[in-house]
Each structure stands twice: as C-alpha cells, then as structure tokens.
C-alpha atoms as a PDB file:
ATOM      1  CA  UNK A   1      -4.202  35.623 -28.694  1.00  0.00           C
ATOM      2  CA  UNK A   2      -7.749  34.391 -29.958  1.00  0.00           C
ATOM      3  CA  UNK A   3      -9.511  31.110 -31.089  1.00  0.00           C
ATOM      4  CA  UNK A   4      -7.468  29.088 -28.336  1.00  0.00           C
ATOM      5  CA  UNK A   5      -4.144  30.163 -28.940  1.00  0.00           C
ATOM      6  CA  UNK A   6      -1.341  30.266 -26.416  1.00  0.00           C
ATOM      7  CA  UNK A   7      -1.254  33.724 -24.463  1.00  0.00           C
ATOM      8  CA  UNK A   8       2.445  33.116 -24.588  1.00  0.00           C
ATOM      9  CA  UNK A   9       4.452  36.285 -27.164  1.00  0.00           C
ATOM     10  CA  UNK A  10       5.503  34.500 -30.023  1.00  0.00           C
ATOM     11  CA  UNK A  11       9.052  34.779 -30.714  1.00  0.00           C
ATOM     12  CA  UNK A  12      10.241  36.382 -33.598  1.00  0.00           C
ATOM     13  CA  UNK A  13      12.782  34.572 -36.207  1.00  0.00           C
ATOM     14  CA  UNK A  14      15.424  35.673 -37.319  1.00  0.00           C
ATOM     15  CA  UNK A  15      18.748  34.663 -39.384  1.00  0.00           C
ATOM     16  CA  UNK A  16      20.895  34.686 -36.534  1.00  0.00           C
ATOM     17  CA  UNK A  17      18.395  32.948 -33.816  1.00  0.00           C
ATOM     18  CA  UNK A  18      17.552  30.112 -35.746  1.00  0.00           C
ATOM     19  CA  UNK A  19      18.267  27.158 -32.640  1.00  0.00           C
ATOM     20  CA  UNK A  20      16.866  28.673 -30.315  1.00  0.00           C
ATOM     21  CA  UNK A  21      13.746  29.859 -31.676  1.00  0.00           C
ATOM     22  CA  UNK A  22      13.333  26.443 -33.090  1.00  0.00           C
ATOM     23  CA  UNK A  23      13.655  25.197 -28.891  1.00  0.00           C
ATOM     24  CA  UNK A  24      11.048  27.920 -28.617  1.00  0.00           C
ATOM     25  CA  UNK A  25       8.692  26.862 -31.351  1.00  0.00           C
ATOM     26  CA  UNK A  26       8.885  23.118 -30.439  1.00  0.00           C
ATOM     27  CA  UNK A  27       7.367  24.476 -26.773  1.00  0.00           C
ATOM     28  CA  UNK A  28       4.819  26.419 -28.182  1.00  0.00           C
ATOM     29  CA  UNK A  29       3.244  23.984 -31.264  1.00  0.00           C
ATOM     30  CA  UNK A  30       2.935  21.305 -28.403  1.00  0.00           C
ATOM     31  CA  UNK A  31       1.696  23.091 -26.468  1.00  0.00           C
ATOM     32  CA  UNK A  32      -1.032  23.791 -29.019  1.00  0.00           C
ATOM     33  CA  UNK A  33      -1.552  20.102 -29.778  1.00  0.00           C
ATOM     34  CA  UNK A  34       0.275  20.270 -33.732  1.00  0.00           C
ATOM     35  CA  UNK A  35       3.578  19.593 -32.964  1.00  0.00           C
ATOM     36  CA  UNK A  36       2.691  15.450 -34.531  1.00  0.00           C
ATOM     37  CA  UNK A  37       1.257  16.932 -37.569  1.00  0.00           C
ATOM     38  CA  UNK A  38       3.964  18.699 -38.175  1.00  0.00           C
ATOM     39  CA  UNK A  39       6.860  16.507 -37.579  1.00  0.00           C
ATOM     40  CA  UNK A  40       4.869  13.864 -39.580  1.00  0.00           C
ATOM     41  CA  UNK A  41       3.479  15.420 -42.214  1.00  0.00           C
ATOM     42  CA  UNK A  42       0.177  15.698 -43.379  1.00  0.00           C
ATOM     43  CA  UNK A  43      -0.578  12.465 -45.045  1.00  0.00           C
ATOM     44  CA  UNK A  44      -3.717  13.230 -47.750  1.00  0.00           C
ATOM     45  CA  UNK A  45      -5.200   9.988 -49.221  1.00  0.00           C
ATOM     46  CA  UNK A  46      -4.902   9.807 -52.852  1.00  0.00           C
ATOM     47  CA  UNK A  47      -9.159   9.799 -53.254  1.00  0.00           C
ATOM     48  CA  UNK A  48     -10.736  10.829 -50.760  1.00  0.00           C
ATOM     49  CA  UNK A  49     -13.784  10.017 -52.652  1.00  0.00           C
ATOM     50  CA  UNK A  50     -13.680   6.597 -51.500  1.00  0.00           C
ATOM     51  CA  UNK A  51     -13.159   7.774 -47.517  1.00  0.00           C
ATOM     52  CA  UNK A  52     -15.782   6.802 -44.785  1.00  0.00           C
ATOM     53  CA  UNK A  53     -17.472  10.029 -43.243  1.00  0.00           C
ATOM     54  CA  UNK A  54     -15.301   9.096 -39.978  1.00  0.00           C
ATOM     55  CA  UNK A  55     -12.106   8.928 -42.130  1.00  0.00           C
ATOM     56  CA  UNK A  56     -13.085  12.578 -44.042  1.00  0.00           C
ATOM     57  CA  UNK A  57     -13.626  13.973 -40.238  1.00  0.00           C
ATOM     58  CA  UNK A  58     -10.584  12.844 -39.331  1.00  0.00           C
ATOM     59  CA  UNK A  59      -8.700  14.382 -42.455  1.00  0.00           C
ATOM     60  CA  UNK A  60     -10.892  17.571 -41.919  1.00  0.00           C
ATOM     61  CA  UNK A  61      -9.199  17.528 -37.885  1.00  0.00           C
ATOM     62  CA  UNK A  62      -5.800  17.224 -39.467  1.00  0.00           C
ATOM     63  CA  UNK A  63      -6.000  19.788 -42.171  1.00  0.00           C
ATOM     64  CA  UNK A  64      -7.287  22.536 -39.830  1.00  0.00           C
ATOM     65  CA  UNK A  65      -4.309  20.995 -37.045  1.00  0.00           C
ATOM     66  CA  UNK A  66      -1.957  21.700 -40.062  1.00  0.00           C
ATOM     67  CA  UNK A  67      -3.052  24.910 -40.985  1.00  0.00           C
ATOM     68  CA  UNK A  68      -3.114  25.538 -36.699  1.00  0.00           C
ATOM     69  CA  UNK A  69       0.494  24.923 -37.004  1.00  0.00           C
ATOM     70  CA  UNK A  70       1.352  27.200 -40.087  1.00  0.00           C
ATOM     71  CA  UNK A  71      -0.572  29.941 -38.427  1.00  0.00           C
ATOM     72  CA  UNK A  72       1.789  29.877 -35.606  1.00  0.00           C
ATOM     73  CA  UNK A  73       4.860  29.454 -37.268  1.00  0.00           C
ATOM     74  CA  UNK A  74       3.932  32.328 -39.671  1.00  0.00           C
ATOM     75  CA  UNK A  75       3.527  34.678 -36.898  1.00  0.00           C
ATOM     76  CA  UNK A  76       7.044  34.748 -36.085  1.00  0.00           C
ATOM     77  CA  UNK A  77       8.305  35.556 -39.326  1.00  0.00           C
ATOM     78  CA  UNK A  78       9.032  39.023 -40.879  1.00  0.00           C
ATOM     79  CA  UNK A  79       8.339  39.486 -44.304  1.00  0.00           C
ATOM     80  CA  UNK A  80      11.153  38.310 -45.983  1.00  0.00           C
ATOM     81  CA  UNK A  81      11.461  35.357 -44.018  1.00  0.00           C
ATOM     82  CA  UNK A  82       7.472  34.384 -45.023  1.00  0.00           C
ATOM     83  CA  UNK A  83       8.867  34.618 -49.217  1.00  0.00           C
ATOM     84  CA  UNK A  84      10.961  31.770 -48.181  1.00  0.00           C
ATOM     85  CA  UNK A  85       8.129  29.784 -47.363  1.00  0.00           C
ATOM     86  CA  UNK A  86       4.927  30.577 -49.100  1.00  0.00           C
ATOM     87  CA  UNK A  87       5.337  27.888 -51.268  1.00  0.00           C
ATOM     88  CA  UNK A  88       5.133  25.375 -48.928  1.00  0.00           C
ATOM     89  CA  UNK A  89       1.793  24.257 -48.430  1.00  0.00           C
ATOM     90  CA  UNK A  90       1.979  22.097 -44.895  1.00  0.00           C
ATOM     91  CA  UNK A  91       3.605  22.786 -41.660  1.00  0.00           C
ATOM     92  CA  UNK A  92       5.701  20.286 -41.893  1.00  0.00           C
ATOM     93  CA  UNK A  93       6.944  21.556 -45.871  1.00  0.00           C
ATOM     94  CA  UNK A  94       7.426  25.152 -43.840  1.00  0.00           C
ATOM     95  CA  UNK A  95       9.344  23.878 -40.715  1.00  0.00           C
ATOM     96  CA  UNK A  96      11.583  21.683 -43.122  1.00  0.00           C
ATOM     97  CA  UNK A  97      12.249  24.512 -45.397  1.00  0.00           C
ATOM     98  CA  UNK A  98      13.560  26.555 -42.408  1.00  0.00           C
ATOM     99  CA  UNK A  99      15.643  23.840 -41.114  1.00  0.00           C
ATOM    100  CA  UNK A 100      17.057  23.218 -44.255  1.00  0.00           C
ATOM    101  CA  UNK A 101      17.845  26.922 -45.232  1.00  0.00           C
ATOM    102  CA  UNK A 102      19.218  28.286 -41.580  1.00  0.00           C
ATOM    103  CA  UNK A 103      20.441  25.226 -39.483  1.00  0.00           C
ATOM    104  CA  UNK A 104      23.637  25.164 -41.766  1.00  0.00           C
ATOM    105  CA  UNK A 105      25.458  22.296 -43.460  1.00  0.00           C
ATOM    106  CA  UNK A 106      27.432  19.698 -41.646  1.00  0.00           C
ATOM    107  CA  UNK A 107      30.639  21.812 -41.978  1.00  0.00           C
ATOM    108  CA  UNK A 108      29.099  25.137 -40.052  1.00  0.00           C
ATOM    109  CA  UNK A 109      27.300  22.280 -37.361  1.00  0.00           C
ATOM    110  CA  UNK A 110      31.104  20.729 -37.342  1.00  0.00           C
ATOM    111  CA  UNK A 111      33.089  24.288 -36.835  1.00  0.00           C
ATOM    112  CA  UNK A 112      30.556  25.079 -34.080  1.00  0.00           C
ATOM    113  CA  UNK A 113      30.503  22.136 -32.281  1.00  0.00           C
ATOM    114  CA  UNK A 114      34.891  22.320 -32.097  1.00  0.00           C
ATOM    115  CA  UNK A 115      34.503  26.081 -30.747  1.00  0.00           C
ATOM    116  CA  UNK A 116      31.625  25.050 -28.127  1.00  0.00           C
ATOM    117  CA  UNK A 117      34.158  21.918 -26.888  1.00  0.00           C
ATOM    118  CA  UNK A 118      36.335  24.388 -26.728  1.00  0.00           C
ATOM    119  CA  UNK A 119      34.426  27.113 -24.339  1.00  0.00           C
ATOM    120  CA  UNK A 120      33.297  23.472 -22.614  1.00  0.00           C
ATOM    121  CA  UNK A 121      36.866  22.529 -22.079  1.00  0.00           C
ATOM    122  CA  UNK A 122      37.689  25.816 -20.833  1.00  0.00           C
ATOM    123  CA  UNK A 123      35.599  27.169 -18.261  1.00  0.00           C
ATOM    124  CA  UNK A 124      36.045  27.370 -15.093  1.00  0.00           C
ATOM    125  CA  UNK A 125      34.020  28.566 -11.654  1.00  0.00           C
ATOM    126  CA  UNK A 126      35.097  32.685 -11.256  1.00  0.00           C
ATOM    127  CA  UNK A 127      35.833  33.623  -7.779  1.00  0.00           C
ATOM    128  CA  UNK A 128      32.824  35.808  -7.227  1.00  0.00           C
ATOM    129  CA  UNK A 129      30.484  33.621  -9.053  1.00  0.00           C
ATOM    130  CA  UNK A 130      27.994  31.085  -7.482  1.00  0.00           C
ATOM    131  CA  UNK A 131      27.897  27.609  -7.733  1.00  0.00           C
ATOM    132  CA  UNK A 132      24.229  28.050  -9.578  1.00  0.00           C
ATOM    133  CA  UNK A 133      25.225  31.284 -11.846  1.00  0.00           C
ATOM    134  CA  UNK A 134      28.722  28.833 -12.581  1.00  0.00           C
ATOM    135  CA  UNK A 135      26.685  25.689 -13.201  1.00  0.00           C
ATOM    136  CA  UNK A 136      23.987  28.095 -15.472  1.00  0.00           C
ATOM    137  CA  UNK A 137      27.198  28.688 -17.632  1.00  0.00           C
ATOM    138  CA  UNK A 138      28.133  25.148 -18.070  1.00  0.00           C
ATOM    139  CA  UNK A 139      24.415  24.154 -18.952  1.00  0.00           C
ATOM    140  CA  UNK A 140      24.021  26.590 -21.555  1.00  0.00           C
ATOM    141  CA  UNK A 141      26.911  25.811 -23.310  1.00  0.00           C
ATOM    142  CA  UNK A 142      26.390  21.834 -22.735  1.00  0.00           C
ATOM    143  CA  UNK A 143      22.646  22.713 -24.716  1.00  0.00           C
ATOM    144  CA  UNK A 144      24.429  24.553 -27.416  1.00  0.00           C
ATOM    145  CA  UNK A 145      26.201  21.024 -27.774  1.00  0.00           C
ATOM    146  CA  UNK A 146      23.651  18.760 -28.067  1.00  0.00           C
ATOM    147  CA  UNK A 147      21.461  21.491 -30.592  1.00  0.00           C
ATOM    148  CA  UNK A 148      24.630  20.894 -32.838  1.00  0.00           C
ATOM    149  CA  UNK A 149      24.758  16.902 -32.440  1.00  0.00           C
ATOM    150  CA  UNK A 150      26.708  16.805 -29.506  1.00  0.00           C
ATOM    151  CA  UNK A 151      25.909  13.968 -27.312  1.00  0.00           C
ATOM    152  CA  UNK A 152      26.978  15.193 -23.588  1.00  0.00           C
ATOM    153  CA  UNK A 153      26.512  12.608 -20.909  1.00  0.00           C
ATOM    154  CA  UNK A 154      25.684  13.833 -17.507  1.00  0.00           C
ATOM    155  CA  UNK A 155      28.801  11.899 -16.201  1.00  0.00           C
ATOM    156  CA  UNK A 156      30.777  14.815 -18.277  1.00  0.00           C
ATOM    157  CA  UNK A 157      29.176  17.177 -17.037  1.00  0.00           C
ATOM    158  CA  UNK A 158      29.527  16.726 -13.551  1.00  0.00           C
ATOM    159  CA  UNK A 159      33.059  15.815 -13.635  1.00  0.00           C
ATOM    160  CA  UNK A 160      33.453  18.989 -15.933  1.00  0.00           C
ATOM    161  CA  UNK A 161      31.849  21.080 -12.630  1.00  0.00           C
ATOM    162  CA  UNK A 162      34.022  19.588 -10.196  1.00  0.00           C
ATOM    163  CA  UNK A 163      36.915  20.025 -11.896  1.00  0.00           C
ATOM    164  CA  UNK A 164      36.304  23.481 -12.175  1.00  0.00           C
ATOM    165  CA  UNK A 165      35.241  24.843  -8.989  1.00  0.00           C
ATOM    166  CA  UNK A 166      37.098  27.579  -7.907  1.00  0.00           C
ATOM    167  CA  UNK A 167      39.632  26.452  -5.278  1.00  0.00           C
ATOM    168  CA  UNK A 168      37.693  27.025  -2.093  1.00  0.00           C
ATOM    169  CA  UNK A 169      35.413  24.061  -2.810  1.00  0.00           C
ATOM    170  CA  UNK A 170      38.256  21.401  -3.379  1.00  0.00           C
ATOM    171  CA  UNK A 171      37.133  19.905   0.220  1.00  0.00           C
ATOM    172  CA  UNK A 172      33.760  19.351  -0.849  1.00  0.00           C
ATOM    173  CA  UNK A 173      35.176  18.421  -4.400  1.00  0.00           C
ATOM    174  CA  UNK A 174      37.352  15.610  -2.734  1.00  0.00           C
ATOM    175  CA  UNK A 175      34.916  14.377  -0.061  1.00  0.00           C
ATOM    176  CA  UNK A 176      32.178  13.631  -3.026  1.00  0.00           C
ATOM    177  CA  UNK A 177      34.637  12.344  -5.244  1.00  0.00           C
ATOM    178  CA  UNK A 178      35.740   9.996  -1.864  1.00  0.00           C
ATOM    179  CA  UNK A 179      32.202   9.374  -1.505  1.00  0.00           C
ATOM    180  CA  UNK A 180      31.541   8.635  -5.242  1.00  0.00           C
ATOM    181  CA  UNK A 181      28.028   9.737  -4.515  1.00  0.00           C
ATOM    182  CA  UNK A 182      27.533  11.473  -8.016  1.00  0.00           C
ATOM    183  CA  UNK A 183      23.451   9.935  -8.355  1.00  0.00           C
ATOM    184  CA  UNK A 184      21.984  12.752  -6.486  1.00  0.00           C
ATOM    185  CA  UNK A 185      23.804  15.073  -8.675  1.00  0.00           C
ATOM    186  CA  UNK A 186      22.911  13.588 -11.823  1.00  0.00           C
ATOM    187  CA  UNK A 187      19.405  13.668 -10.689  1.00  0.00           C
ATOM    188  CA  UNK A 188      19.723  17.537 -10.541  1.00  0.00           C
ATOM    189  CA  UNK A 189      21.071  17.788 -13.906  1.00  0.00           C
END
C-alpha cells in the first residue's frame, strides 16, 4: 500500500467473520498509530476560533489520524457493508456502528458462549494428534471464549489439557500434577 500504510492484505469483512476480523483490525490500526483515536473518539472543540496555533495543529494531527483510520477500515468493506456506515463521520462512529450491528445482542453472545463451554468441556487429546496441534485446539476455542465475555483463567486451561491427554501421557500427567509445577506452563500459555 502507499502513503505509509501497512504492506499487510487487508482483510475483508464480512457478516459471518465479524470477531475475528475485528482481532484483525485491532492489529492493523495499531499498528498504524490510530487505534487511540478511534477507541476515543475524536473530540472537536466547540470553537476552534478561540484555539492556540499549537492546539489547531494538534486537532489538524487528529483529524487526518481519524480519517487514517476510516481509510483503513473502509478498505475492508464491500459495498453493502460501506451503506451501513457512510453516515458516520469518525472512526470511532464507523467501528461502533459495526460493533453494534454484527457483534449480536447479549442473547446470541449468551447462546454462543454455552455451545463454546460446551466444545471446551468436551475435548479431548486424539490418539494421532500432537500435544501442540491438541493444545492449538484448546486455545482457539479458549479465544472464542473470551471474544464472547468469557473470562478463562490459565489455571483452567491447563487443568483442562491435562485432563485430556490421551492416555499415554498419564505418567507425565501424574508426575506434574505430583510436582505441582504448573508456573512454567502457565508461562507458555
């Protein structure tokens, strides 16, 4: 991309990939230095008339920061997912009015969160799988969690892999449980 923008392919938005591209988007605004702007707001004195040439410079460095930031998000978005927000006139307007229109109410967040506890609850280490491939699994759906609300400690989620090692690691399972040396672990988490 030009003018200082990342070199990184923007990813496109869609109804169905609204959490993760938001992950996505948070990485790539900071990464371009707008992410406060946006989750702040543009805050636009109500006369600027009175401002200090310092103070108007500084308003001029957050206006074109803002518009930085709509720029970017406006890239990812097909045409009728820009009519949502071409009203909106600041980053932070557009990134709420996405939020609000695909992150669903409380009862979707509620329903998702009770069938990702369940998937938590139930897997467990296949025989063929690797411990890192098997812990992958477990992370992703632990992240799921916490985009819905979830608050996972890392206590859970090691406990949650031990458990669920496939039976050829129970020695190793007991001998760290014996050992109760679950820091270097968590670290790794």
């Amino acid at each position: 991309m030009e003018n200082g923008m990342s070199q990184w392919q923007m990813p496109k938005f869609t109804k169905d990939n609204y959490e993760n591209w938001c992950i996505r988007m948070k990485a790539i605004i900071g990464a371009n230095d707008v992410w406060e702007i946006m989750e702040k707001g543009l805050e636009v004195p109500e006369n600027e008339a009175n401002l200090n040439q310092v103070q108007k410079d500084q308003l001029q460095a957050q206006r074109k920061n803002d518009q930085k930031a709509i720029m970017i998000i406006h890239q990812c978005l097909d045409d009728s997912m820009l009519q949502k927000v071409t009203s909106a006139i600041t980053s932070k307007k557009v990134w709420d009015t996405l939020k609000s229109s695909f992150s669903g109410d409380i009862k979707v967040k509620r329903v998702r969160l009770q069938t990702l506890r369940g998937e938590f609850e139930a897997l467990r280490m296949k025989e063929s799988e690797s411990i890192s491939y098997y812990f992958s699994r477990v992370l992703t759906v632990v992240n799921q969690m916490k985009s819905n609300g979830e608050e996972v400690s890392d206590v859970r989620v090691i406990e949650k892999v031990l458990r669920s090692l496939d039976s050829k690691f129970d020695y190793k399972v007991v001998a760290i449980e014996e050992a109760k040396d679950n820091k270097p672990m968590k670290k790794k988490c």
